[in-house]
N, C-alpha and C. Protein backbone atom coordinates (compact mmCIF):
# COMPACT_ATOMS: atom_id res chain seq x y z
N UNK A 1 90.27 118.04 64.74
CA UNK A 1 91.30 118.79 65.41
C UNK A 1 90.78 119.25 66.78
N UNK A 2 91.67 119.09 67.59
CA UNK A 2 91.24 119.29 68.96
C UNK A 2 91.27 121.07 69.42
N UNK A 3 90.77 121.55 70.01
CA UNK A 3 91.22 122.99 70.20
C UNK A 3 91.58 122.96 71.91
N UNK A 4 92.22 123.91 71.96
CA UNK A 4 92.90 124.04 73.28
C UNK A 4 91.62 124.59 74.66
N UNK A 5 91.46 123.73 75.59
CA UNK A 5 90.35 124.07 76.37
C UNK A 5 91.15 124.40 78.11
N UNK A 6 90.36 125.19 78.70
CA UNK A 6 90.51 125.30 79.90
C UNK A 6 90.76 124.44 81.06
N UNK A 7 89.67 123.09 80.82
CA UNK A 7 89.81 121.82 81.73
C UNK A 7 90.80 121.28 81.84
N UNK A 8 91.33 120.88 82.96
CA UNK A 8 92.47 120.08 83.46
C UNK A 8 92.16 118.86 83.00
N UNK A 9 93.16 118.04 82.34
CA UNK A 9 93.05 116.19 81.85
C UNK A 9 94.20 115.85 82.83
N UNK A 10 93.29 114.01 82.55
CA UNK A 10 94.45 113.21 83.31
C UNK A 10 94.18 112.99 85.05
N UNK A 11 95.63 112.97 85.12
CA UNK A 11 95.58 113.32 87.02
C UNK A 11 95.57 114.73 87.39
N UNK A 12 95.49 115.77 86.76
CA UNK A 12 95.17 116.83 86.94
C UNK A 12 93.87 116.93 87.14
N UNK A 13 93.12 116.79 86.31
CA UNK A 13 91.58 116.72 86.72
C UNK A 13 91.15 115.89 87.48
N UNK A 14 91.81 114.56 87.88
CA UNK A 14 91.96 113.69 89.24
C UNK A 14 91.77 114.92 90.61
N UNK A 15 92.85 115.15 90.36
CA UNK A 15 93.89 116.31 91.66
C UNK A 15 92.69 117.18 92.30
N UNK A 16 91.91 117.87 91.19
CA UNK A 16 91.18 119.14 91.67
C UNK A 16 89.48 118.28 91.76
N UNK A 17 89.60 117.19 92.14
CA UNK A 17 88.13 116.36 92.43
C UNK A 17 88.04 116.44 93.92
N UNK A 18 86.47 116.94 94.51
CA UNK A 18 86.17 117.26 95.94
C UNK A 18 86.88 115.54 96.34
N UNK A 19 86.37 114.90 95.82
CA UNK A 19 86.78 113.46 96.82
C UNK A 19 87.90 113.13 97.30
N UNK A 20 88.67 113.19 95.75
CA UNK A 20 90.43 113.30 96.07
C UNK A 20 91.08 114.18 96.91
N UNK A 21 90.83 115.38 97.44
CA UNK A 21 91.16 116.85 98.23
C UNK A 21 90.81 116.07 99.58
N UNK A 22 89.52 115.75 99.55
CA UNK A 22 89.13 115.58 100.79
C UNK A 22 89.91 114.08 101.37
N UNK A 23 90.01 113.04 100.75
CA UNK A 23 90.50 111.85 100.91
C UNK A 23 91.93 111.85 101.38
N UNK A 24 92.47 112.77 100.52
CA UNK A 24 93.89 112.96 100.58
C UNK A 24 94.41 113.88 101.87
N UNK A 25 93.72 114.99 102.05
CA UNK A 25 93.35 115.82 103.44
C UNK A 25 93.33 114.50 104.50
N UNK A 26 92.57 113.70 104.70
CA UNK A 26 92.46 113.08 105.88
C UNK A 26 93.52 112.17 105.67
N UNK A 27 94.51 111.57 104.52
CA UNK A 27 95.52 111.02 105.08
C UNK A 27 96.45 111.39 105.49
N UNK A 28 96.77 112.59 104.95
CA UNK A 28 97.33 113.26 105.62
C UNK A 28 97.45 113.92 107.37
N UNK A 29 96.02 114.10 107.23
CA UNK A 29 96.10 114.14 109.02
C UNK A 29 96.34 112.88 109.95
N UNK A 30 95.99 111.11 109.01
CA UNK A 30 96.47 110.45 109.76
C UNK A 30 98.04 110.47 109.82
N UNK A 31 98.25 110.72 109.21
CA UNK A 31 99.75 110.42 108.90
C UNK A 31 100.34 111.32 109.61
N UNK A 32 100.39 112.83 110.12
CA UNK A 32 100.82 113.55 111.01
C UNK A 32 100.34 112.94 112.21
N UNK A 33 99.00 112.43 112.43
CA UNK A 33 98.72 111.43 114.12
C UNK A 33 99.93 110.91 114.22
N UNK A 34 99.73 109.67 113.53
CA UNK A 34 100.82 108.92 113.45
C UNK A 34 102.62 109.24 113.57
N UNK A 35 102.73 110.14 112.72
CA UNK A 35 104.12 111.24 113.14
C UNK A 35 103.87 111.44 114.82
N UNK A 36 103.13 111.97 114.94
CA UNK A 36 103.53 112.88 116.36
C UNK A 36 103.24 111.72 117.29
N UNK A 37 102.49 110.37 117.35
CA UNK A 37 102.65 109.17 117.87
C UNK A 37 103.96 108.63 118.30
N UNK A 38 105.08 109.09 117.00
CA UNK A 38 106.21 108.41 117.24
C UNK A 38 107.10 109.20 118.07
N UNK A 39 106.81 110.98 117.16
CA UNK A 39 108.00 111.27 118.37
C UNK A 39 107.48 111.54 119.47
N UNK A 40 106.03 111.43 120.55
CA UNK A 40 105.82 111.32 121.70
C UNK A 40 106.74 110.30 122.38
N UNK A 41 106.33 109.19 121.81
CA UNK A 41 106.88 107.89 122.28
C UNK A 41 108.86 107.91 122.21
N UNK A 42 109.04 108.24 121.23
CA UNK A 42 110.48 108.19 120.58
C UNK A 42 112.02 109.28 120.96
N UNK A 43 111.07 110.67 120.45
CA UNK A 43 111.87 111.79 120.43
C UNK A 43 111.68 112.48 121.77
N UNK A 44 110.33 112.92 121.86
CA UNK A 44 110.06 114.03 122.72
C UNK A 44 111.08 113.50 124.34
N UNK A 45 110.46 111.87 125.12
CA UNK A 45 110.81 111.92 126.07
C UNK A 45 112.27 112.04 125.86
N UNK A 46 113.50 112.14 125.28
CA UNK A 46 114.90 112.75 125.08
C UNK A 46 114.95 114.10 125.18
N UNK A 47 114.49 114.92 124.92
CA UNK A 47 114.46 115.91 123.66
C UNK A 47 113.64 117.36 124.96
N UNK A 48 112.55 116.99 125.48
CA UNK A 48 111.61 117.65 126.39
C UNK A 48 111.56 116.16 127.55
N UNK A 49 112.64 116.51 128.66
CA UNK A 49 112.15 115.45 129.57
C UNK A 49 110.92 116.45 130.96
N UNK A 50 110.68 117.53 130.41
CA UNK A 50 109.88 118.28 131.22
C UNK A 50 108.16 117.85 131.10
N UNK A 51 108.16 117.19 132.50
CA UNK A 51 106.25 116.72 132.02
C UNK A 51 105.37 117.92 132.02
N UNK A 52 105.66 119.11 132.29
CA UNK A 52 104.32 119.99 131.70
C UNK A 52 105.13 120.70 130.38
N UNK A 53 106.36 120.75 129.95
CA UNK A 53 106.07 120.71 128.69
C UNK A 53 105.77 120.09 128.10
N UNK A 54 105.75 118.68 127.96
CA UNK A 54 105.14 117.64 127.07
C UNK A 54 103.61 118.58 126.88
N UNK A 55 103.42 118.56 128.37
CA UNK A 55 101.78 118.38 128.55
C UNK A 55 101.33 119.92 127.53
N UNK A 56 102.20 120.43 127.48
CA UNK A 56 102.10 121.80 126.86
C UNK A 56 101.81 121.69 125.26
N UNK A 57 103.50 120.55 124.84
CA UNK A 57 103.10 119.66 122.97
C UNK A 57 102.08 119.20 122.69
N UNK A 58 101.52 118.51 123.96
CA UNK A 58 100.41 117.59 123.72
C UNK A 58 99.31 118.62 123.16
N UNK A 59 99.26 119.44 124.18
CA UNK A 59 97.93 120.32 123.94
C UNK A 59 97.95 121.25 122.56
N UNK A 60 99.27 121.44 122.32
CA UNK A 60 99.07 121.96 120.97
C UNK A 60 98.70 120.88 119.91
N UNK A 61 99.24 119.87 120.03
CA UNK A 61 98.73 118.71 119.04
C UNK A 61 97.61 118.56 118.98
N UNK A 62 96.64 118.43 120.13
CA UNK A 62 95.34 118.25 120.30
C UNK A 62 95.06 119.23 119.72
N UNK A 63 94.92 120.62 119.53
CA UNK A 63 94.54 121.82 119.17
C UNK A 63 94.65 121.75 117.65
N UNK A 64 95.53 121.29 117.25
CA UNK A 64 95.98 120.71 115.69
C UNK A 64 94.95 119.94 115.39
N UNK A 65 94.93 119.01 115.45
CA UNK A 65 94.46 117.84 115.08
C UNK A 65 92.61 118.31 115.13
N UNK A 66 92.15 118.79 116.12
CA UNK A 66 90.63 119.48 116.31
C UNK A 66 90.70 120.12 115.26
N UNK A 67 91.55 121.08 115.22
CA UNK A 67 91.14 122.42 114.20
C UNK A 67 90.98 121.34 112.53
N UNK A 68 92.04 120.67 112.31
CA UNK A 68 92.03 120.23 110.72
C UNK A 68 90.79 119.15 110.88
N UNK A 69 90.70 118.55 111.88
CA UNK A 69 89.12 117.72 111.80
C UNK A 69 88.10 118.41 111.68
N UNK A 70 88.08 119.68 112.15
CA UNK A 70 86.72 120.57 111.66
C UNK A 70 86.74 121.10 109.98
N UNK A 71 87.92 121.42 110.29
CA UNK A 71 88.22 122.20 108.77
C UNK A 71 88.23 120.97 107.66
N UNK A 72 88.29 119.93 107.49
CA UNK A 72 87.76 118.39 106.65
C UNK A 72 86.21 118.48 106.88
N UNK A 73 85.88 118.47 108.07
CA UNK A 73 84.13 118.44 107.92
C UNK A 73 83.72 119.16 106.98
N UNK A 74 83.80 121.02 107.23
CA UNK A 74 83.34 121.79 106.21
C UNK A 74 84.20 121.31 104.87
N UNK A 75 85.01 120.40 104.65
CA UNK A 75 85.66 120.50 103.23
C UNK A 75 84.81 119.70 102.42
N UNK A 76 84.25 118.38 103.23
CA UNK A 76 82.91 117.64 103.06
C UNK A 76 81.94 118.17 102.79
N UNK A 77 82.05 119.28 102.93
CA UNK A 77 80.35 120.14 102.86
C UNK A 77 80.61 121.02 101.72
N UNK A 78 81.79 120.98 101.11
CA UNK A 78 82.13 121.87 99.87
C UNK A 78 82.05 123.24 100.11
N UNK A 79 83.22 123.52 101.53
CA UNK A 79 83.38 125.50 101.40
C UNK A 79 84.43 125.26 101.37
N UNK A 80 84.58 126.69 100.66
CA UNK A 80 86.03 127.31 100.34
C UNK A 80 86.77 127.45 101.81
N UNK A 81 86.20 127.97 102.65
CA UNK A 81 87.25 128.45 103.76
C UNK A 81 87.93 126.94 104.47
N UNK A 82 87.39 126.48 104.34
CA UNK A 82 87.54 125.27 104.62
C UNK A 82 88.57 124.57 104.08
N UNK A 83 88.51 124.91 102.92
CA UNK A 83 89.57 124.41 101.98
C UNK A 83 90.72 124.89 102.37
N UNK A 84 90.95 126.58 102.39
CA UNK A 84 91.92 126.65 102.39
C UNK A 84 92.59 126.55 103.93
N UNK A 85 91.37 126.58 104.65
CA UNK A 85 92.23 125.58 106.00
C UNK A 85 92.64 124.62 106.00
N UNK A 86 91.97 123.68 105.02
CA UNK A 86 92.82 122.28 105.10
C UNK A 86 94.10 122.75 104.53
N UNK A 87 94.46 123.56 103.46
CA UNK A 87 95.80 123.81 102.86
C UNK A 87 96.57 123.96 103.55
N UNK A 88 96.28 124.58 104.73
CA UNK A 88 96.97 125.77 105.68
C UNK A 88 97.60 124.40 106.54
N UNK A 89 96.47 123.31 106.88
CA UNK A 89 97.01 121.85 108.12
C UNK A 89 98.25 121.76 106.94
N UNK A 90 97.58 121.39 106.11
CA UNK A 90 98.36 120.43 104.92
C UNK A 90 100.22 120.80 105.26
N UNK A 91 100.18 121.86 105.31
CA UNK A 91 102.15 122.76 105.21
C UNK A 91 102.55 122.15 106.03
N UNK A 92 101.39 121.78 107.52
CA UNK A 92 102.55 121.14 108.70
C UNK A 92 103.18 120.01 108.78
N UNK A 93 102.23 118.89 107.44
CA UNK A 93 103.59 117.24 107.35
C UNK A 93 104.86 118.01 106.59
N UNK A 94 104.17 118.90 106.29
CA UNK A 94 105.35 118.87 104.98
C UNK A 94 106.51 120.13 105.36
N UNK A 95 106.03 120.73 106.22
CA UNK A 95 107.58 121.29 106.86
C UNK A 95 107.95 120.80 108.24
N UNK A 96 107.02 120.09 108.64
CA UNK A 96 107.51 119.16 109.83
C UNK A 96 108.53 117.80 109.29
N UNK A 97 108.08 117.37 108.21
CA UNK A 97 108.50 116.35 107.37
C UNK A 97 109.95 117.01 106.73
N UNK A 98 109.89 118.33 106.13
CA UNK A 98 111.18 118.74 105.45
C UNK A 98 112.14 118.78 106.50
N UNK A 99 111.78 119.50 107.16
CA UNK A 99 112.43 120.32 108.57
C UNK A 99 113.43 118.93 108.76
N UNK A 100 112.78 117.87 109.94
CA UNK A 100 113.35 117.05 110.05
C UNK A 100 114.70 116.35 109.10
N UNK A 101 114.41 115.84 107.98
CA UNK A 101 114.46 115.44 106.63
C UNK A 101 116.21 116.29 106.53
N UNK A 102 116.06 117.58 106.97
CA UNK A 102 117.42 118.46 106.21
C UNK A 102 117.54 118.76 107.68
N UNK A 103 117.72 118.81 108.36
CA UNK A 103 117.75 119.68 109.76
C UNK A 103 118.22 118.65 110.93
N UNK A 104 117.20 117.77 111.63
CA UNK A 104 117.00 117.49 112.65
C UNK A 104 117.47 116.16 112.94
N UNK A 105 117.07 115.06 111.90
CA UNK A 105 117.23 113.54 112.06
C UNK A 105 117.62 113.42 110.55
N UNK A 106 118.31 113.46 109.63
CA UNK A 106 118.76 113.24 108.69
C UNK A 106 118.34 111.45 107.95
N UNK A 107 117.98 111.03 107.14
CA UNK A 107 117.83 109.75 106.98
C UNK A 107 119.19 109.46 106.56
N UNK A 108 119.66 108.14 106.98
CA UNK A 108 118.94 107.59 108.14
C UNK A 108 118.97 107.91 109.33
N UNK A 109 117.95 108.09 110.23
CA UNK A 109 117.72 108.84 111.26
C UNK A 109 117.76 107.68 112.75
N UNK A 110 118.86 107.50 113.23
CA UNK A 110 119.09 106.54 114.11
C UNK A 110 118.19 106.37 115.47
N UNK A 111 117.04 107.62 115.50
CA UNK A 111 115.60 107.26 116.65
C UNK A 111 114.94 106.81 116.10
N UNK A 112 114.72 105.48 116.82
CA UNK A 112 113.51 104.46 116.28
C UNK A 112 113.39 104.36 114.67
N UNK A 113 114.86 104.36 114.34
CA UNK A 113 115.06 103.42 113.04
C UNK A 113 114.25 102.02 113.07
N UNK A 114 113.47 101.91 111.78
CA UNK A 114 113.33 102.52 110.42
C UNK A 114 112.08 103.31 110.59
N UNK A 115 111.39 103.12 111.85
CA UNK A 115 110.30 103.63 111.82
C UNK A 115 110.11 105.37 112.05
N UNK A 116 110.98 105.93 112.38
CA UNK A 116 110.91 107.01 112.46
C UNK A 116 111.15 107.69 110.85
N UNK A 117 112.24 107.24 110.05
CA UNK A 117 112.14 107.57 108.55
C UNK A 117 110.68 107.19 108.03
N UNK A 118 110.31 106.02 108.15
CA UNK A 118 108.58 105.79 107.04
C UNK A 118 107.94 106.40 107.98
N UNK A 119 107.61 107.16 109.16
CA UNK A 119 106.39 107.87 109.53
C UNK A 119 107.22 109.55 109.07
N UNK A 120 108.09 109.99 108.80
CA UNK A 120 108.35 111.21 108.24
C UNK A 120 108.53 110.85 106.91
N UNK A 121 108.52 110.23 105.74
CA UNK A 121 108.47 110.28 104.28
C UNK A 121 106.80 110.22 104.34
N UNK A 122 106.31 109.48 104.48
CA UNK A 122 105.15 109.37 104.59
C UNK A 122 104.28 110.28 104.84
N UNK A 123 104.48 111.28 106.00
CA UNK A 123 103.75 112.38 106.51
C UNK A 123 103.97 113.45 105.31
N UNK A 124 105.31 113.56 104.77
CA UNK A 124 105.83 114.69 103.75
C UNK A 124 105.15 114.07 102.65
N UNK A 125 104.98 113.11 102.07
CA UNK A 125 104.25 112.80 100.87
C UNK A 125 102.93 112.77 100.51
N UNK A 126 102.77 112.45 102.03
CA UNK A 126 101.05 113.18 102.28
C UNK A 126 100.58 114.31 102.35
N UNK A 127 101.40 114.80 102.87
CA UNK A 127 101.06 116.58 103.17
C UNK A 127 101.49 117.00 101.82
N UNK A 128 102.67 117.17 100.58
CA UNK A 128 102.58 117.59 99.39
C UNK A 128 101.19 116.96 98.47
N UNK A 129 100.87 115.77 98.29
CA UNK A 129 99.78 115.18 98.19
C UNK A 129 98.61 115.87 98.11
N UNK A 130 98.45 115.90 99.02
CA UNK A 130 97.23 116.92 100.15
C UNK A 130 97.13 118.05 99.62
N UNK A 131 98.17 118.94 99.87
CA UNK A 131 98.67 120.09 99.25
C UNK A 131 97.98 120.49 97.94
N UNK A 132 98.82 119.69 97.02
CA UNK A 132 98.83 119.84 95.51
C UNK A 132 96.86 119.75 94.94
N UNK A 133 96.61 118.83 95.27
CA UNK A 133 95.09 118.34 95.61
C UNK A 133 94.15 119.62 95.80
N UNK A 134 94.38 119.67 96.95
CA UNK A 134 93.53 121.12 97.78
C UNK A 134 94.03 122.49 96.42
N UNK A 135 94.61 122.52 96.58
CA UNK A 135 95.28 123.93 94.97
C UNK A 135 94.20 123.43 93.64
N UNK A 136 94.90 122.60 93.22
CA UNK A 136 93.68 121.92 92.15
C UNK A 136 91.73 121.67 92.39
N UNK A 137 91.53 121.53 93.81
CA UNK A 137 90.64 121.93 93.87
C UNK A 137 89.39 123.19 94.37
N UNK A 138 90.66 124.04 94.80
CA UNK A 138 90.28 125.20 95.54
C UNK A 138 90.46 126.26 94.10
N UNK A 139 91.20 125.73 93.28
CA UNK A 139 91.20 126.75 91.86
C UNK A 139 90.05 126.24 90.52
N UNK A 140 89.36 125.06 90.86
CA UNK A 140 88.81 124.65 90.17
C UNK A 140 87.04 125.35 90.27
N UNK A 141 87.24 126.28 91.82
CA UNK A 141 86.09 126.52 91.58
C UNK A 141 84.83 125.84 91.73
N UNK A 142 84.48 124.80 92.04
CA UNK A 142 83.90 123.92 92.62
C UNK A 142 83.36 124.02 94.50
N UNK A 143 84.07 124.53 94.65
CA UNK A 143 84.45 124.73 96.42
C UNK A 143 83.11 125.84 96.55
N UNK A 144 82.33 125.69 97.33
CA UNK A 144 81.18 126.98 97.22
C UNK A 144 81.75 128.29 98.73
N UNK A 145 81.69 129.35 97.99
CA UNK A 145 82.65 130.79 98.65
C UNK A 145 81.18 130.79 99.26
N UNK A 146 79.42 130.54 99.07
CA UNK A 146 78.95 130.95 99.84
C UNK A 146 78.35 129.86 100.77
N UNK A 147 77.49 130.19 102.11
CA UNK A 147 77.19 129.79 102.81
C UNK A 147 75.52 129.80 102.63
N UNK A 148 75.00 128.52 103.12
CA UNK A 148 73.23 128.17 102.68
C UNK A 148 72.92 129.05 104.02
N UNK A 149 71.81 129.41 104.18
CA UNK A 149 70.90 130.00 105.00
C UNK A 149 71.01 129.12 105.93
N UNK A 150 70.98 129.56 107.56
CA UNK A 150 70.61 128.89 108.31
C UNK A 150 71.94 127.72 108.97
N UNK A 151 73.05 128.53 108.03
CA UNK A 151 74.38 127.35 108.51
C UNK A 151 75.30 128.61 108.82
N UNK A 152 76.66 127.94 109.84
CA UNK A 152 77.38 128.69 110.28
C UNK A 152 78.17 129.17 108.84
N UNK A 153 79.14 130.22 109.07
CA UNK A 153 80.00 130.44 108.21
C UNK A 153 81.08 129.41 108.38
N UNK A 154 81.98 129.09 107.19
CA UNK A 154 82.97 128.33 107.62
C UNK A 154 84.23 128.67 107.38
């Protein structure tokens, strides 16, 4: 007879594995590249025909994209803060992805059909993905809250 245990089975215990968090984290950030690839090219010049606002999106993107590439390094290195920064990137496919989705371009979404729908399902399935992942492994405890001697905090 089996008795009832604490450990996650299955794809649950998949979910909360450093590799899977971390793996899934970086497709997700490609997959928002890739998003914001299209609507540079696609949306924005309609949408913002102002070149220092672009230049303004751009720089927040860049600022994006730095911050969750650092915050994956330390997730590689197994810290918590880290983690839950990646959680924190993780929300932006997925309410950039919803947003759109109910709001903005409805599928089917007639800019840069079909490609503008598969780089927003995609980004949202990554970022819940990602999401779900990072939870399972940021509760699993595994993630180290402290820092080794001689390394930054993260």
């Amino acid at each position: 007879m089996e008795t009832a245990s604490s450990e996650p089975r299955g794809l649950f215990r998949l979910a909360g594995e450093p590799r899977t968090a971390l793996v899934l984290s970086w497709a997700a950030l490609l997959a928002f590249f890739g998003r914001s690839i299209v609507d540079f090219r696609y949306v924005y010049p309609d949408e913002i025909p102002d070149l220092a606002a672009n230049a303004v999106a751009l720089a927040v993107y860049v600022a994006i994209l730095g911050g969750w590439v650092a915050a994956l390094i330390g997730l590689a290195g197994g810290h918590r803060r880290s983690g839950i920064a990646c959680l924190v990137f993780a929300f932006l496919p997925i309410l950039l992805g919803a947003s759109t989705a109910a709001v903005f371009c409805p599928t089917p979404c007639a800019t840069a059909a079909p490609l503008s729908d598969i780089a927003n399902w995609v980004c949202l399935a990554l970022g819940i993905l990602s999401a779900v992942s990072l939870v399972a492994y940021l509760r699993s405890g595994r993630a180290s809250a402290t820092v080794r001697p001689g390394s930054k905090r993260s």
